[in-house]
PDB file of N, CA and C in Angstrom:
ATOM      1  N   UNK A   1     -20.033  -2.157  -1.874  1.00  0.00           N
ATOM      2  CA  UNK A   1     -19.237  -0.989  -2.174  1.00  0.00           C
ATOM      3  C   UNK A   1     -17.814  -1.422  -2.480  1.00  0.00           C
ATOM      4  N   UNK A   2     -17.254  -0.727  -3.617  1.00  0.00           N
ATOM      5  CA  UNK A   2     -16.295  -1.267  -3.975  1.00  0.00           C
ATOM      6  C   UNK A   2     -14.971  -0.625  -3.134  1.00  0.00           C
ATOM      7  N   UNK A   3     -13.947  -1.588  -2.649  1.00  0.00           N
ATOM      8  CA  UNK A   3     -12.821  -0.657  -2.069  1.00  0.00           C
ATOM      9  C   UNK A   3     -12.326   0.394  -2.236  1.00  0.00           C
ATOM     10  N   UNK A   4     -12.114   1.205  -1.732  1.00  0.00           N
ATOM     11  CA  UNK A   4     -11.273   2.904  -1.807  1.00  0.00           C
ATOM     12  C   UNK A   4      -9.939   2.939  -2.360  1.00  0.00           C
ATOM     13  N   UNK A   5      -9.575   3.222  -3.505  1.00  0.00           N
ATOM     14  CA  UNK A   5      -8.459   3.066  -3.924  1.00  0.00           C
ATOM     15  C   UNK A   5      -7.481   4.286  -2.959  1.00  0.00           C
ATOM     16  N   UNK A   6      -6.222   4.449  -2.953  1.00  0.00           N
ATOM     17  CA  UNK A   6      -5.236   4.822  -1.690  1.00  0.00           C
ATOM     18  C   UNK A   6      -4.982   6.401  -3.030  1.00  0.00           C
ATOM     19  N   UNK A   7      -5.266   7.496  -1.943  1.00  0.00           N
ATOM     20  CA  UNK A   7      -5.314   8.684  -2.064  1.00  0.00           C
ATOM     21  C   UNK A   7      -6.798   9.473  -3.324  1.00  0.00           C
ATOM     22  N   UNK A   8      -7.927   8.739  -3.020  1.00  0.00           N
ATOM     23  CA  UNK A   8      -8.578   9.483  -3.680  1.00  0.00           C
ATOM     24  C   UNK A   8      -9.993   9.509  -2.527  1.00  0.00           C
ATOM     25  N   UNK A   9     -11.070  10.362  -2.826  1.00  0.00           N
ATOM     26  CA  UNK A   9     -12.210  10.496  -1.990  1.00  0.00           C
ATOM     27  C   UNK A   9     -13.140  11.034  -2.676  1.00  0.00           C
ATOM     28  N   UNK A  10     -14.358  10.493  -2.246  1.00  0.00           N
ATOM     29  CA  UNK A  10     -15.682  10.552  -3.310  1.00  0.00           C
ATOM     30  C   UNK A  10     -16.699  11.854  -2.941  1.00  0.00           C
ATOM     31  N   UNK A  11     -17.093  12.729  -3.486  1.00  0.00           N
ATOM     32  CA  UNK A  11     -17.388  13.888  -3.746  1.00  0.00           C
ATOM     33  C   UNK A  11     -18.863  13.483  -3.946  1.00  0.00           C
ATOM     34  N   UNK A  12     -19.697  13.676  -3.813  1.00  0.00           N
ATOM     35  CA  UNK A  12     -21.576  14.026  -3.884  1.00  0.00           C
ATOM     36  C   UNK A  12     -22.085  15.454  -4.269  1.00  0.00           C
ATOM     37  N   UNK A  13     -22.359  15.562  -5.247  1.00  0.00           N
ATOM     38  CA  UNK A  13     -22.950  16.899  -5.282  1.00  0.00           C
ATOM     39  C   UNK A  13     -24.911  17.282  -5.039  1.00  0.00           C
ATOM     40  N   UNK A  14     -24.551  17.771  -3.574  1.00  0.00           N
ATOM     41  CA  UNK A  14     -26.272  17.654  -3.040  1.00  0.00           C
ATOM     42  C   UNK A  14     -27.013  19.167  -3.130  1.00  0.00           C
ATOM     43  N   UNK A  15     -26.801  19.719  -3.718  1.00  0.00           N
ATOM     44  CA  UNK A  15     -27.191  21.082  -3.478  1.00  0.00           C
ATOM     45  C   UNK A  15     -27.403  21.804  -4.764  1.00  0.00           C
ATOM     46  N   UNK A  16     -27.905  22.443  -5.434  1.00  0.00           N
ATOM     47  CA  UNK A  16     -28.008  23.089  -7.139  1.00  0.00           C
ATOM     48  C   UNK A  16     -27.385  24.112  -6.984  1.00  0.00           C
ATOM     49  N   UNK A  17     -26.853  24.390  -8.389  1.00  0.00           N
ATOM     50  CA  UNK A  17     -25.981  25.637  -8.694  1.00  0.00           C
ATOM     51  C   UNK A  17     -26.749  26.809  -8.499  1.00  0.00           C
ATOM     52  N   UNK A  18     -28.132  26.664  -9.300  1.00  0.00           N
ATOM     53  CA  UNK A  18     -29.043  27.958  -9.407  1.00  0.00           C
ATOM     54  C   UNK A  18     -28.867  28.810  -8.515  1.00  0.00           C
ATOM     55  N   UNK A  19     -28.467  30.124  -9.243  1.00  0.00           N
ATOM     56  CA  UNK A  19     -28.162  31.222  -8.548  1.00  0.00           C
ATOM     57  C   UNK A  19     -26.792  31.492  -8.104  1.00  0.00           C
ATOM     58  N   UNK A  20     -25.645  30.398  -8.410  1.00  0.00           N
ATOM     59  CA  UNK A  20     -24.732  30.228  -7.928  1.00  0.00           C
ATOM     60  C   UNK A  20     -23.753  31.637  -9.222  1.00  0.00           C
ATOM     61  N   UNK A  21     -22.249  31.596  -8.733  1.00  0.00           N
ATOM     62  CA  UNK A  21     -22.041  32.634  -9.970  1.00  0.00           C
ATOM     63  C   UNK A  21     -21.579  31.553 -11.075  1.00  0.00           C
ATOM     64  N   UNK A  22     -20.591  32.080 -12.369  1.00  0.00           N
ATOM     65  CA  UNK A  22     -20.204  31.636 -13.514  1.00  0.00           C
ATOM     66  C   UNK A  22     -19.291  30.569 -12.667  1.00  0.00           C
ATOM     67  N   UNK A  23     -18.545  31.035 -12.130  1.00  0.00           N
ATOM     68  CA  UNK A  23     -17.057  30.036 -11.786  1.00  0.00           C
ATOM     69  C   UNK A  23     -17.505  29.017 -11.062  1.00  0.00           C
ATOM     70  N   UNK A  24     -18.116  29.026 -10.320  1.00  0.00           N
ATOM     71  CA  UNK A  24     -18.798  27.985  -8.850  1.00  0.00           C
ATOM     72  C   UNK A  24     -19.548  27.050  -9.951  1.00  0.00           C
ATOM     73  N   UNK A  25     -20.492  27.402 -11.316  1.00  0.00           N
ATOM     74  CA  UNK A  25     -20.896  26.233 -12.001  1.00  0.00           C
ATOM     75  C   UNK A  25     -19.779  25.506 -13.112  1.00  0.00           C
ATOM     76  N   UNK A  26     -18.477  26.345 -13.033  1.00  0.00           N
ATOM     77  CA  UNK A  26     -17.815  26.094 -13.400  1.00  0.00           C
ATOM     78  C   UNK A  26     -16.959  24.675 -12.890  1.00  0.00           C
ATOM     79  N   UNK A  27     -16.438  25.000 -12.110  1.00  0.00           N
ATOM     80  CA  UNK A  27     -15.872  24.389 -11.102  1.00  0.00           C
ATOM     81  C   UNK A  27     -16.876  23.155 -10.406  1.00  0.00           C
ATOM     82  N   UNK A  28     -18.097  23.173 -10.642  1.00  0.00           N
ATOM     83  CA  UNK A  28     -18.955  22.087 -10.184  1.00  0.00           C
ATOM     84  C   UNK A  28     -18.879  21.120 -11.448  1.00  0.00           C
ATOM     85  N   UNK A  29     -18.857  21.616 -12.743  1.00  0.00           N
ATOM     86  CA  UNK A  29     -18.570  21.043 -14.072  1.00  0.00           C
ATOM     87  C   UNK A  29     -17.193  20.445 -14.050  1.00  0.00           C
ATOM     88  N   UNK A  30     -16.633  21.092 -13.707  1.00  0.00           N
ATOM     89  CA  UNK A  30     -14.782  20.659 -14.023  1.00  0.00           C
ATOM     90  C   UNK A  30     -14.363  19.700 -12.713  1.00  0.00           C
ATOM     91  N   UNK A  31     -14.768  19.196 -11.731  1.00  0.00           N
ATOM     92  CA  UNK A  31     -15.255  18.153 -10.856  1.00  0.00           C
ATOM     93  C   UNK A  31     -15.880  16.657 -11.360  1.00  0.00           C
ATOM     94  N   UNK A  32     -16.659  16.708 -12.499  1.00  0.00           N
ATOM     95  CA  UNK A  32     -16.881  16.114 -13.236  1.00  0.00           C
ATOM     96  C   UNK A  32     -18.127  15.746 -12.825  1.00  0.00           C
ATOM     97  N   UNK A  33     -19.142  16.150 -12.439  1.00  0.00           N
ATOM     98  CA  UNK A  33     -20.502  16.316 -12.442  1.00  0.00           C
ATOM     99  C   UNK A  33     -21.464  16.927 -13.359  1.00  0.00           C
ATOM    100  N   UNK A  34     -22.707  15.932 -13.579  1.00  0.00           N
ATOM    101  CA  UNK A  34     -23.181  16.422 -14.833  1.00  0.00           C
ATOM    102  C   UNK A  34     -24.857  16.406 -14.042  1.00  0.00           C
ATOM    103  N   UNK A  35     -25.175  15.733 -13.107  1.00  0.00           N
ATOM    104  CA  UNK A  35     -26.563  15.852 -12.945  1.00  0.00           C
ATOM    105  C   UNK A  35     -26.136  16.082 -10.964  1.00  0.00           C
ATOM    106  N   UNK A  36     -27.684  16.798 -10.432  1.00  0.00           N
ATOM    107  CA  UNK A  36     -27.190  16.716  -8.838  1.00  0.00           C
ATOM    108  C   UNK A  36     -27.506  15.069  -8.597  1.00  0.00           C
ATOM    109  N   UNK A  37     -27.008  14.823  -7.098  1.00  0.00           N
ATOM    110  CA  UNK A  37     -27.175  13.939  -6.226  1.00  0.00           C
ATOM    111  C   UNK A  37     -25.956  12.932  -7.222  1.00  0.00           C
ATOM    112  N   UNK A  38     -25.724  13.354  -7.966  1.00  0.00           N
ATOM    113  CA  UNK A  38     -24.267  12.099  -9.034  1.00  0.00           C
ATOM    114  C   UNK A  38     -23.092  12.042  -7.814  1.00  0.00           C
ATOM    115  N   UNK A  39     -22.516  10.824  -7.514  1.00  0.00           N
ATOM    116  CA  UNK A  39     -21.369  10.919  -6.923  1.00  0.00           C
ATOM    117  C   UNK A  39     -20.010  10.527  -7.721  1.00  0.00           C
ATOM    118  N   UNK A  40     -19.169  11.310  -7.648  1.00  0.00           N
ATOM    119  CA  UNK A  40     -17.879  11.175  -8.324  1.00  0.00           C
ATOM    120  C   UNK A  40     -16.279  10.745  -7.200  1.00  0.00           C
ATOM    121  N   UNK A  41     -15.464   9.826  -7.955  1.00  0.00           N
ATOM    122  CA  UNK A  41     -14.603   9.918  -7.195  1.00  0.00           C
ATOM    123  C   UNK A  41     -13.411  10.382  -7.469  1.00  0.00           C
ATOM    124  N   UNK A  42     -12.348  11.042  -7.117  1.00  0.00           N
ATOM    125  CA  UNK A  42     -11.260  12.108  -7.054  1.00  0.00           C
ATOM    126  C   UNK A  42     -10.208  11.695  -6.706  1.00  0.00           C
ATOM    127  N   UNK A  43      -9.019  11.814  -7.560  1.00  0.00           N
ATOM    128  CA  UNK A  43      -7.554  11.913  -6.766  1.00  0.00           C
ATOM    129  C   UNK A  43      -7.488  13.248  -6.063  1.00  0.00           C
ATOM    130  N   UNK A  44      -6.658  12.679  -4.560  1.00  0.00           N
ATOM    131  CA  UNK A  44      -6.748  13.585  -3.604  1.00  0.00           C
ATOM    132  C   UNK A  44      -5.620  14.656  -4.137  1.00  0.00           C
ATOM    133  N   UNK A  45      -5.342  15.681  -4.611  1.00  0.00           N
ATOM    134  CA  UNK A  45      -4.207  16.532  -5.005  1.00  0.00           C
ATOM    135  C   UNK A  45      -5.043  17.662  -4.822  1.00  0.00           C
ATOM    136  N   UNK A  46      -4.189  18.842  -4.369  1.00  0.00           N
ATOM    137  CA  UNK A  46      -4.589  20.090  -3.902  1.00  0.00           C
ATOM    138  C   UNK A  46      -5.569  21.150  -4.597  1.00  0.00           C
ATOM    139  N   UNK A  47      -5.036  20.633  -6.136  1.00  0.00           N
ATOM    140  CA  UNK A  47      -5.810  21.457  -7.061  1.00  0.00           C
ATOM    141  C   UNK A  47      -7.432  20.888  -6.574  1.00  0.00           C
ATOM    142  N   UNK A  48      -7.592  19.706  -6.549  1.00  0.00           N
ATOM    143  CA  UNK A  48      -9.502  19.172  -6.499  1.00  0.00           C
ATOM    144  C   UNK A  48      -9.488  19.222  -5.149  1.00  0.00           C
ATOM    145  N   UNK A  49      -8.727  19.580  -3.909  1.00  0.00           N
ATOM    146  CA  UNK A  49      -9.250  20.043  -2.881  1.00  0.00           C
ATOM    147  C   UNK A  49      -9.813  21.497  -2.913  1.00  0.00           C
ATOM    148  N   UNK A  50      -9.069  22.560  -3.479  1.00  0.00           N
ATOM    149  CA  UNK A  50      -8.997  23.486  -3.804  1.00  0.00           C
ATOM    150  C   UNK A  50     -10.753  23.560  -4.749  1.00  0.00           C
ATOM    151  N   UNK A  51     -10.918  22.949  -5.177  1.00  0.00           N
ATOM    152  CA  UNK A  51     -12.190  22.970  -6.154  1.00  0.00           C
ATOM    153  C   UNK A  51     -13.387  22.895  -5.197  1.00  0.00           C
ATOM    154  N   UNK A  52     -13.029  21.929  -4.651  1.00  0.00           N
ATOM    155  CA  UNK A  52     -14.052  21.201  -3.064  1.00  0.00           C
ATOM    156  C   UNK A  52     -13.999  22.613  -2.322  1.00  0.00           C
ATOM    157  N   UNK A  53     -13.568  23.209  -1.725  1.00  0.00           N
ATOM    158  CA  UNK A  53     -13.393  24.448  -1.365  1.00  0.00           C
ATOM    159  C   UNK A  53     -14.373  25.645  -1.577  1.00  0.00           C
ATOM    160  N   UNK A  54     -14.225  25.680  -2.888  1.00  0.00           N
ATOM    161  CA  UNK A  54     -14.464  26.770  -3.664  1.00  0.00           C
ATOM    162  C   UNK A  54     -16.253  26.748  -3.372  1.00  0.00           C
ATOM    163  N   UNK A  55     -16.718  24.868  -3.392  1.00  0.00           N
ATOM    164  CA  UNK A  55     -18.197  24.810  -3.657  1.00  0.00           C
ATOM    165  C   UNK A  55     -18.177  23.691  -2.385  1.00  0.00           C
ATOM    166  N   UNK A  56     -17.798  24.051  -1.275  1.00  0.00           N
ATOM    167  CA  UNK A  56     -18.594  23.267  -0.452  1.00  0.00           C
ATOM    168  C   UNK A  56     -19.293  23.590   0.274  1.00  0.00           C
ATOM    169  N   UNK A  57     -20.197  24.426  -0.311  1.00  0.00           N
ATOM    170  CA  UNK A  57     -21.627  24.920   0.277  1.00  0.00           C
ATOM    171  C   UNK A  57     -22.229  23.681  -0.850  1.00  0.00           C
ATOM    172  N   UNK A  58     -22.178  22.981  -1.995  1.00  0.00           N
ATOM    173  CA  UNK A  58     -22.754  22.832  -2.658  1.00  0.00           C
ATOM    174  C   UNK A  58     -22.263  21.175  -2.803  1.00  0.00           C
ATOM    175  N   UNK A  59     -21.531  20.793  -2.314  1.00  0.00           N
ATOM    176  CA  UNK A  59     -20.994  19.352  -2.357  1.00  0.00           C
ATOM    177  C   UNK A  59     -20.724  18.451  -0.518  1.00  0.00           C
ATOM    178  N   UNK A  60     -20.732  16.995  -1.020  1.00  0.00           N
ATOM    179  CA  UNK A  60     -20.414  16.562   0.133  1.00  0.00           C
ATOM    180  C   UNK A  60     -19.767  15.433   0.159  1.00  0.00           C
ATOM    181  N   UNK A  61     -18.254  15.766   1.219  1.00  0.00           N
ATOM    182  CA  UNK A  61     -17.053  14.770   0.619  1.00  0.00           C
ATOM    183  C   UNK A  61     -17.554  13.656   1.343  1.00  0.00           C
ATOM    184  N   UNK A  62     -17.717  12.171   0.906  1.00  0.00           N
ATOM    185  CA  UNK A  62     -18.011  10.740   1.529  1.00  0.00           C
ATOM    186  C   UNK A  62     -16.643  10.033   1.858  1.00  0.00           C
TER     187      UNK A  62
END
């Protein structure tokens, strides 16, 4: 595993949108996820906490 660069944290998306509303697949898109179980990693700034938020019924921060 490659080192953690200083202020960012890696996001998993484990859970499907289906059924979810417009914005929540929105916001799972604009996260930068394109298939489930993909893990992405994030600069920590309020706006992509704020996103994490919105869908963390549907994501899981590592």
């Amino acid at each position: 595993m490659a080192k953690k660069k200083a202020g960012t944290f890696r996001i998993k998306w484990v859970v499907s949108f289906i059924g979810c509303t417009d914005d929540m697949r929105q916001t799972i898109r604009g996260l930068g996820f394109r298939r489930l179980n993909q893990v992405v990693e994030r600069e920590d700034t309020p706006a992509v906490r704020g996103m994490v938020f919105k869908v963390r019924h549907l994501v899981e921060v590592l």
